[in-house]
PDB file of N, CA and C in Angstrom:
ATOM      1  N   UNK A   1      42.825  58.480  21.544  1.00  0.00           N
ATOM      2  CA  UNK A   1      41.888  57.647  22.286  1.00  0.00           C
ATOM      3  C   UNK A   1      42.474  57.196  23.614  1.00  0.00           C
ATOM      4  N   UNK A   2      43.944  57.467  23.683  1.00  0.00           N
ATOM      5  CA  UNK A   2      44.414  56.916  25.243  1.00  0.00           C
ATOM      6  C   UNK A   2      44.147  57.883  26.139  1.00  0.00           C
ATOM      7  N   UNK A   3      44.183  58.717  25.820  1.00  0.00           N
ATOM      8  CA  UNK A   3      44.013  60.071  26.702  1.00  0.00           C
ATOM      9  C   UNK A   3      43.056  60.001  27.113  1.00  0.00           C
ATOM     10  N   UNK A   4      41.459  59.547  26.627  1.00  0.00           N
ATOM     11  CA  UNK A   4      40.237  59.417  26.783  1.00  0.00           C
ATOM     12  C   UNK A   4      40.056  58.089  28.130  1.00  0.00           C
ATOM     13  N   UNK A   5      40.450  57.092  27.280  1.00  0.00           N
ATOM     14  CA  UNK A   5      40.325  55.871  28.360  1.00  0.00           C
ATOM     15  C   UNK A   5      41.084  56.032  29.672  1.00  0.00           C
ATOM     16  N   UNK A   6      42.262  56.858  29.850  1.00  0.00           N
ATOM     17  CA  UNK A   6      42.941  56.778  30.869  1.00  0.00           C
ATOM     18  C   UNK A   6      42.185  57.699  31.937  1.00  0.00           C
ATOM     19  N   UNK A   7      41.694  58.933  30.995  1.00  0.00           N
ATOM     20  CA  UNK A   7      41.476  60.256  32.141  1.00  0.00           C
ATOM     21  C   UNK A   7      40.318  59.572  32.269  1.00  0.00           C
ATOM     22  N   UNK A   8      39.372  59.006  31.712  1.00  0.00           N
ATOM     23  CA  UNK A   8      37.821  58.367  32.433  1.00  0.00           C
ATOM     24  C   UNK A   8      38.073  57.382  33.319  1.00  0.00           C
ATOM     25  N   UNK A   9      39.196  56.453  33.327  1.00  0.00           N
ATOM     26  CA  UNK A   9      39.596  55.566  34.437  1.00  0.00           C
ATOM     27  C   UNK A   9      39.865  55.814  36.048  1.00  0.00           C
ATOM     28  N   UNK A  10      40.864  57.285  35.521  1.00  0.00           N
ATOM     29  CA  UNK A  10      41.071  57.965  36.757  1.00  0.00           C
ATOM     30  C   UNK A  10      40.024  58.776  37.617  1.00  0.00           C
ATOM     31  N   UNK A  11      39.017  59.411  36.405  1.00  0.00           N
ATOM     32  CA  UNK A  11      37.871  60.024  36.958  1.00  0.00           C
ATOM     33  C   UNK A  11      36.911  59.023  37.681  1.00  0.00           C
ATOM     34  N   UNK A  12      36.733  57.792  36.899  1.00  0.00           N
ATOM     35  CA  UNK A  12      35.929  56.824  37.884  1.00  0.00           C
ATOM     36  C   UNK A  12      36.233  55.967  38.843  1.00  0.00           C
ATOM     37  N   UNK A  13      37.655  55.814  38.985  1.00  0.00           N
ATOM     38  CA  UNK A  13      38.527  55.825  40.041  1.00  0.00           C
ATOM     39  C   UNK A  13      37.998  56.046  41.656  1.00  0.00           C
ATOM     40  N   UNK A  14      38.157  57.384  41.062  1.00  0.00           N
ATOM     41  CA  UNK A  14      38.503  58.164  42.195  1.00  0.00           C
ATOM     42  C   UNK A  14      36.843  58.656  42.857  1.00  0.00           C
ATOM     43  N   UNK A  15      35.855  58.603  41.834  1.00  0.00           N
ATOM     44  CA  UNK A  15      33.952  58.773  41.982  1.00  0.00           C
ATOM     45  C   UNK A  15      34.088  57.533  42.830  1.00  0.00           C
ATOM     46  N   UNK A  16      34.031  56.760  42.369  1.00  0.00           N
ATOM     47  CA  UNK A  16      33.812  55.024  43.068  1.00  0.00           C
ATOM     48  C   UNK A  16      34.426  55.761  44.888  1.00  0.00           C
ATOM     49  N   UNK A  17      36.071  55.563  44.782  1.00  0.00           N
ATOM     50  CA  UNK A  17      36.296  55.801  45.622  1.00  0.00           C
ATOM     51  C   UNK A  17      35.931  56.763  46.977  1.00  0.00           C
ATOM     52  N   UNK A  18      34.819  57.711  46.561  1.00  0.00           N
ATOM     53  CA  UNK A  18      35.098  58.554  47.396  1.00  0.00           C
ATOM     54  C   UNK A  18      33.492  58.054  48.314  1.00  0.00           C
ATOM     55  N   UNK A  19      32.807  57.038  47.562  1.00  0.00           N
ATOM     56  CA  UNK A  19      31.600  56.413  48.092  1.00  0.00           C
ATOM     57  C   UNK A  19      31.833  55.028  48.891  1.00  0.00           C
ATOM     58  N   UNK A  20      32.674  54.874  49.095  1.00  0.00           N
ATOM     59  CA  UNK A  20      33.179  53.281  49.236  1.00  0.00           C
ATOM     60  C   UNK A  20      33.933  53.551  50.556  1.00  0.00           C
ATOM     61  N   UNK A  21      33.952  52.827  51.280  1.00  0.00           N
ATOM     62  CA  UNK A  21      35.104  53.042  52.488  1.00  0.00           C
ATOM     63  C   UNK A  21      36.718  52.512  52.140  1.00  0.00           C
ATOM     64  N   UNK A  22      37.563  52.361  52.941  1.00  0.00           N
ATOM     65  CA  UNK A  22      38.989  52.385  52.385  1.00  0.00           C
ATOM     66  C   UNK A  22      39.497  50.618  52.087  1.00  0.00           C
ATOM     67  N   UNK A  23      38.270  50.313  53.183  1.00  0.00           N
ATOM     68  CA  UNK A  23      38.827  48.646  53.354  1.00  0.00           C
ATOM     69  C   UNK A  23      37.827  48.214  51.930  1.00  0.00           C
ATOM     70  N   UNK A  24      36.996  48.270  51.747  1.00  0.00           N
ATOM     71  CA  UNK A  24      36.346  47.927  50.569  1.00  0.00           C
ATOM     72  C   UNK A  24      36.734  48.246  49.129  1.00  0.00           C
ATOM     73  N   UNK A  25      37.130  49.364  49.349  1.00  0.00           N
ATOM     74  CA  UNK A  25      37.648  49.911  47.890  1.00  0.00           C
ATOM     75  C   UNK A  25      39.221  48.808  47.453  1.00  0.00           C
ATOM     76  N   UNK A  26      39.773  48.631  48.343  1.00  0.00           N
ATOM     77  CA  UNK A  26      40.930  47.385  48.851  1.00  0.00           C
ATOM     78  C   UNK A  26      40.552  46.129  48.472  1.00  0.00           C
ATOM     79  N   UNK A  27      39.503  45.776  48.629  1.00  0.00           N
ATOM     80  CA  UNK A  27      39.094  44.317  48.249  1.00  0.00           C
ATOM     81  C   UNK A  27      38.693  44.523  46.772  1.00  0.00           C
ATOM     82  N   UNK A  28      37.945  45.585  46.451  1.00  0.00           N
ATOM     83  CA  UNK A  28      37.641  45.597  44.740  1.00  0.00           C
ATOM     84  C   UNK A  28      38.704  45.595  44.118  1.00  0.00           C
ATOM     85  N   UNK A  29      39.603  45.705  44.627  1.00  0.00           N
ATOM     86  CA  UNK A  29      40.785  46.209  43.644  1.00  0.00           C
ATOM     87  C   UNK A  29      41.726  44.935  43.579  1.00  0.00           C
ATOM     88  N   UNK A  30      41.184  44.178  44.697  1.00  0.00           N
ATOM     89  CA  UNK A  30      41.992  43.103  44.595  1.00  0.00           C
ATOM     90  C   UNK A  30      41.706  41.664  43.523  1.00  0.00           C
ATOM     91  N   UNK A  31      40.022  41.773  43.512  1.00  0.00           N
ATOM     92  CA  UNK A  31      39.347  41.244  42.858  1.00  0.00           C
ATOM     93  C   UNK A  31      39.864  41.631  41.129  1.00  0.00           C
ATOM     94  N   UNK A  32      40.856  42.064  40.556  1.00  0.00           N
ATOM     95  CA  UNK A  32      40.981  42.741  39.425  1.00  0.00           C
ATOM     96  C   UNK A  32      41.538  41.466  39.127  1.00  0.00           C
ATOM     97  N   UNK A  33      42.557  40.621  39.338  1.00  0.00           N
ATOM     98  CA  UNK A  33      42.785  39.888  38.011  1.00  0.00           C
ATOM     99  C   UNK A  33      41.490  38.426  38.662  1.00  0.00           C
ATOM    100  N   UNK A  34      40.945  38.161  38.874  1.00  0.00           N
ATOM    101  CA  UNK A  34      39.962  37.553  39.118  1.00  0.00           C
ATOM    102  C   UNK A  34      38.889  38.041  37.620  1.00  0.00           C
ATOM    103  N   UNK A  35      38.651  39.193  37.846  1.00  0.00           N
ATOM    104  CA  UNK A  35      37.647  39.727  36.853  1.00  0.00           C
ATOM    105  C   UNK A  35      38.309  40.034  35.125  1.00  0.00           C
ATOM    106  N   UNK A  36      39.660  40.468  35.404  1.00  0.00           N
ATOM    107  CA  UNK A  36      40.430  40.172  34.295  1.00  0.00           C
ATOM    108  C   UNK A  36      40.376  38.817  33.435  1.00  0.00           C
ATOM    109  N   UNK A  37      40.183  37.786  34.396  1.00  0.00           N
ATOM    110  CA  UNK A  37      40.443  36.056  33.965  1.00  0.00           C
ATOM    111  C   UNK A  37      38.913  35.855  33.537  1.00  0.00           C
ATOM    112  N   UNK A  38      37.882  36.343  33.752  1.00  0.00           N
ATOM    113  CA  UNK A  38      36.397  36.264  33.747  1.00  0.00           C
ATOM    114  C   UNK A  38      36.150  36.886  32.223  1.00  0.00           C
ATOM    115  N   UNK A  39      36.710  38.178  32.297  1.00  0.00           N
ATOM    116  CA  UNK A  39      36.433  39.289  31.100  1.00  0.00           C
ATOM    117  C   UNK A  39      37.097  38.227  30.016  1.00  0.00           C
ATOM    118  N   UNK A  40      38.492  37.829  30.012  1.00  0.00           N
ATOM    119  CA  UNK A  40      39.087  37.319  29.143  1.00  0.00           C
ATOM    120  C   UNK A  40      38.101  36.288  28.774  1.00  0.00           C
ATOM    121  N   UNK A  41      38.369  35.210  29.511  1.00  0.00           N
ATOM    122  CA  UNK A  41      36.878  33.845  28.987  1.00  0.00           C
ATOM    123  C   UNK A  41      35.729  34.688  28.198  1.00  0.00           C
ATOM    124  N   UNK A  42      35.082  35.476  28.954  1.00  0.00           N
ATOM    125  CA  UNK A  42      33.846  35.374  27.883  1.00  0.00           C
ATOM    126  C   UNK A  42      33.844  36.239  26.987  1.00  0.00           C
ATOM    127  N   UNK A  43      34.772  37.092  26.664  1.00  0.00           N
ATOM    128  CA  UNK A  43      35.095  38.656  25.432  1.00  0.00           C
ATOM    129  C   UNK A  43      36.073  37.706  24.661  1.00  0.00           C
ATOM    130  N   UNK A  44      36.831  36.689  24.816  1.00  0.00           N
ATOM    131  CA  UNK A  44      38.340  36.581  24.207  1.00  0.00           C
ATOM    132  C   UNK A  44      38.136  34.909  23.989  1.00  0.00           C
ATOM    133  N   UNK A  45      37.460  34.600  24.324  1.00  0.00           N
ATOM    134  CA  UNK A  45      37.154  33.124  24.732  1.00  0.00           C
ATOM    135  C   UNK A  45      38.735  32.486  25.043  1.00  0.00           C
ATOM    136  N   UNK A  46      39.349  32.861  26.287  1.00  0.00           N
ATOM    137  CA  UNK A  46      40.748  32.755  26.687  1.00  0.00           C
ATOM    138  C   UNK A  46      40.258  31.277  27.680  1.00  0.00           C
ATOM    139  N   UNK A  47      41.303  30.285  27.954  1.00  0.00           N
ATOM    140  CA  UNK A  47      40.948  29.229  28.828  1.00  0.00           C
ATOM    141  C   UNK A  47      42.375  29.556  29.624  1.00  0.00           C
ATOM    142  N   UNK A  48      42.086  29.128  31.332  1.00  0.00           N
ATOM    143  CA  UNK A  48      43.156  29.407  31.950  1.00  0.00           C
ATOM    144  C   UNK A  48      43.894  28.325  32.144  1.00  0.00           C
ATOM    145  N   UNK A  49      45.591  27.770  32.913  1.00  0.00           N
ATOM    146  CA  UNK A  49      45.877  26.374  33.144  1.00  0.00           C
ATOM    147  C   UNK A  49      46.096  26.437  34.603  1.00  0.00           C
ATOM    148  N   UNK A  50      46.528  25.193  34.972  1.00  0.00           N
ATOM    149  CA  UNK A  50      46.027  25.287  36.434  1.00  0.00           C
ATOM    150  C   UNK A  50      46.583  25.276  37.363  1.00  0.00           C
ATOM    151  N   UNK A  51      47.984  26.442  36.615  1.00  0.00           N
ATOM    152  CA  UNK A  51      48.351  27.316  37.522  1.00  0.00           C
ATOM    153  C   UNK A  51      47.459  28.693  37.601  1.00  0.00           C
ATOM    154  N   UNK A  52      46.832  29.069  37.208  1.00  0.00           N
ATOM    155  CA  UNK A  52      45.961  29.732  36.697  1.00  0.00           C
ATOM    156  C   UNK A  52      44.559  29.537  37.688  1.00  0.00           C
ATOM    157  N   UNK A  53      44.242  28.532  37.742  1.00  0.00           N
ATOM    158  CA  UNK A  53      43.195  28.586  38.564  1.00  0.00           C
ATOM    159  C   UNK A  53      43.487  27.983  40.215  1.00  0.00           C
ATOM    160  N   UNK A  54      45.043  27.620  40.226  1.00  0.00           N
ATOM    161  CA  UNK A  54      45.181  27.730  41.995  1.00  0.00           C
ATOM    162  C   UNK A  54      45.654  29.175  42.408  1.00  0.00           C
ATOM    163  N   UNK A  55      46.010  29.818  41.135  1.00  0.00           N
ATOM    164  CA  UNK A  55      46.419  31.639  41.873  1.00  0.00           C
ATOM    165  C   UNK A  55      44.947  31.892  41.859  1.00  0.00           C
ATOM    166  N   UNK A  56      43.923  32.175  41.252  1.00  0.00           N
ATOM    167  CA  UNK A  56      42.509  32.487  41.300  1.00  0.00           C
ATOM    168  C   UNK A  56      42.218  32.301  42.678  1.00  0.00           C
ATOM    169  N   UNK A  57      42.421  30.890  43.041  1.00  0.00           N
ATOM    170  CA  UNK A  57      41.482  29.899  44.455  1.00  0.00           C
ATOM    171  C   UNK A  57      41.918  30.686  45.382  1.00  0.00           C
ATOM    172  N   UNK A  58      43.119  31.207  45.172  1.00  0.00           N
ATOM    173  CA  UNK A  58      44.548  31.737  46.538  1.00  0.00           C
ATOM    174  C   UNK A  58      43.689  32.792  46.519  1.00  0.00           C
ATOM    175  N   UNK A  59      43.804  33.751  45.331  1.00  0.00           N
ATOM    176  CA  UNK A  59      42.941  35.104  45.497  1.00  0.00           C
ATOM    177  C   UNK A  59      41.537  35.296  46.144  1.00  0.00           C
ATOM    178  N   UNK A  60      40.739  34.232  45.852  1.00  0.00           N
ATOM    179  CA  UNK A  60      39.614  34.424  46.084  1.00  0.00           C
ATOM    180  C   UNK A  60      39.405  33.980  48.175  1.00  0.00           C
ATOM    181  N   UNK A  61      40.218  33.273  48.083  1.00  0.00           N
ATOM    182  CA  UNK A  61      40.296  31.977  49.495  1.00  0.00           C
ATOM    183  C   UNK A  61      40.731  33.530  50.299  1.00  0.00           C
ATOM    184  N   UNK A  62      41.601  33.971  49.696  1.00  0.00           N
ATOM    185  CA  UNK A  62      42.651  34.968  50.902  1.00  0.00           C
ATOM    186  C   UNK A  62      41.167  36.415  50.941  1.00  0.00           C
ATOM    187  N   UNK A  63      40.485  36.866  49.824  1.00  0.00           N
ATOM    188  CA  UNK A  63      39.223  37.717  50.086  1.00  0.00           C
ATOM    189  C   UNK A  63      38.423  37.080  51.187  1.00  0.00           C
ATOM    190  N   UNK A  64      37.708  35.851  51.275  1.00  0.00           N
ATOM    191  CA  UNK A  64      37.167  35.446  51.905  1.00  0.00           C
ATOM    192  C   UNK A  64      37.361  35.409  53.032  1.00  0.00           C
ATOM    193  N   UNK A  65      38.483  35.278  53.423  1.00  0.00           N
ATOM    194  CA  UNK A  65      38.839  35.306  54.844  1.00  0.00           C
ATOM    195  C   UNK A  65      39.055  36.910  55.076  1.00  0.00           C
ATOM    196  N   UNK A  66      39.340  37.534  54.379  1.00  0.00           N
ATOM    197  CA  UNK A  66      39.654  38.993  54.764  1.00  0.00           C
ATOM    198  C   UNK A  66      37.955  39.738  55.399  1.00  0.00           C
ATOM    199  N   UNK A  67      37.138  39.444  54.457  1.00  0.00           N
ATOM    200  CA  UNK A  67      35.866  39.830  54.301  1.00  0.00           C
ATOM    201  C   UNK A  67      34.911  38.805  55.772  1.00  0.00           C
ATOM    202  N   UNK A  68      35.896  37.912  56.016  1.00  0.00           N
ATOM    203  CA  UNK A  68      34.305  36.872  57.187  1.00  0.00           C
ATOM    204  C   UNK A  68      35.358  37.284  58.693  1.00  0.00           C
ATOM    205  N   UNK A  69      36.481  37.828  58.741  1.00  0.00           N
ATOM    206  CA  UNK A  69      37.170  38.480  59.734  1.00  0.00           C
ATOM    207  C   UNK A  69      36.543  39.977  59.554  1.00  0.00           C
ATOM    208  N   UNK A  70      36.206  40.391  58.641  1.00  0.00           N
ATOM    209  CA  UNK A  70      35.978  42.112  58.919  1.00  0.00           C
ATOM    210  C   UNK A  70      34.574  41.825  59.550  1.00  0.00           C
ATOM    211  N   UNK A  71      33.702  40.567  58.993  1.00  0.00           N
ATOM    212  CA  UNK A  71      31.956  40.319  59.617  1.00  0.00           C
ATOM    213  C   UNK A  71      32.209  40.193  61.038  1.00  0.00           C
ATOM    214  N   UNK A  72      33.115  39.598  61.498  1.00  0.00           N
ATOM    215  CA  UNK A  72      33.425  38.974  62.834  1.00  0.00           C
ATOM    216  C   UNK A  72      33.492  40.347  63.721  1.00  0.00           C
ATOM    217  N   UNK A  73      34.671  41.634  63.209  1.00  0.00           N
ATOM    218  CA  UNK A  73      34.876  41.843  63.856  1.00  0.00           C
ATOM    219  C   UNK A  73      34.101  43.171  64.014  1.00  0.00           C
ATOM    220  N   UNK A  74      33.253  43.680  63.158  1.00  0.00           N
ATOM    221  CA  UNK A  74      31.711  44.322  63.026  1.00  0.00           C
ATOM    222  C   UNK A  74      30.693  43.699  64.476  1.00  0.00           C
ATOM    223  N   UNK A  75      30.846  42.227  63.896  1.00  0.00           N
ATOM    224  CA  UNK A  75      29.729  41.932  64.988  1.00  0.00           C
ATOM    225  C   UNK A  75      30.018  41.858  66.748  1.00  0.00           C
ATOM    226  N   UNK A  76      31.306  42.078  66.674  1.00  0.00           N
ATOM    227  CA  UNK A  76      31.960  42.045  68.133  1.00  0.00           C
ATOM    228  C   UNK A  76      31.961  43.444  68.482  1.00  0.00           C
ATOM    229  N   UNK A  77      32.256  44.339  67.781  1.00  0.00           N
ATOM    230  CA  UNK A  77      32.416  46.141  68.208  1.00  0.00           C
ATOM    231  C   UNK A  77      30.600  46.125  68.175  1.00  0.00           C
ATOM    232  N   UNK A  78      30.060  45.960  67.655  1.00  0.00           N
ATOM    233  CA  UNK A  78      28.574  46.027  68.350  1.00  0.00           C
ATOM    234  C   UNK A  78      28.024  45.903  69.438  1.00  0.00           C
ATOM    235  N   UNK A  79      28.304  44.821  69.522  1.00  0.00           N
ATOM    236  CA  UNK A  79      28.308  44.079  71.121  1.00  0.00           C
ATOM    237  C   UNK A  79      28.565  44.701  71.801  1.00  0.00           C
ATOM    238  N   UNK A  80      29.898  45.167  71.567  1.00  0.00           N
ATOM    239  CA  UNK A  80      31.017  45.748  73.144  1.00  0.00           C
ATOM    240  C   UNK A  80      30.070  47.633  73.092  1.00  0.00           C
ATOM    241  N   UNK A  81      29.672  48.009  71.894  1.00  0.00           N
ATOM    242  CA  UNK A  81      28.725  49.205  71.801  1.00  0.00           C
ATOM    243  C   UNK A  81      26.903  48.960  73.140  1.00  0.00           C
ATOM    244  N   UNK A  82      26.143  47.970  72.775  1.00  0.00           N
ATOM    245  CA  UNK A  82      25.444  47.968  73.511  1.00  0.00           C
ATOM    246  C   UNK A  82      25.357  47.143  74.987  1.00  0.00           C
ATOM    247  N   UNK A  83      26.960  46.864  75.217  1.00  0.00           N
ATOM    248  CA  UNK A  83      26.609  46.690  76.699  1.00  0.00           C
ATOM    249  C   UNK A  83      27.410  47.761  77.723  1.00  0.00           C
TER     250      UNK A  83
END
């Protein structure tokens, strides 16, 4: 059964990836123990402590800014496109 879960991981891996651009596929991946800590709570009924939820805040705080700098700088190469 490992052989199964691993080679379908890699196969959907790499499907995902080839639809996704490079900077995005980067942020999903970063989002993994975020969704790890999510899966756990509601499959495992796991509770986190709070060290636990200031690494989360860090993770999520440091996406956010990655993601409202990539909006920024979308909406500026536009600009500099139609004038």
């Amino acid at each position: 059964t490992g052989w199964i879960t691993c080679a379908y991981t890699i196969y959907a891996q790499s499907f995902g990836q080839r639809r996704v651009s490079p900077t995005d596929a980067n942020l999903i991946y970063s989002m993994q123990p975020l969704f790890t800590a999510l899966f756990a709570f509601a499959l495992l009924g796991e509770s986190l402590g709070p060290t636990g939820y200031l690494g989360g805040s860090f993770i999520a705080s440091a996406l956010w800014i990655v993601t409202k700098g990539e909006n920024n700088d979308k909406s500026s190469r536009k600009e500099n496109i139609l004038d």
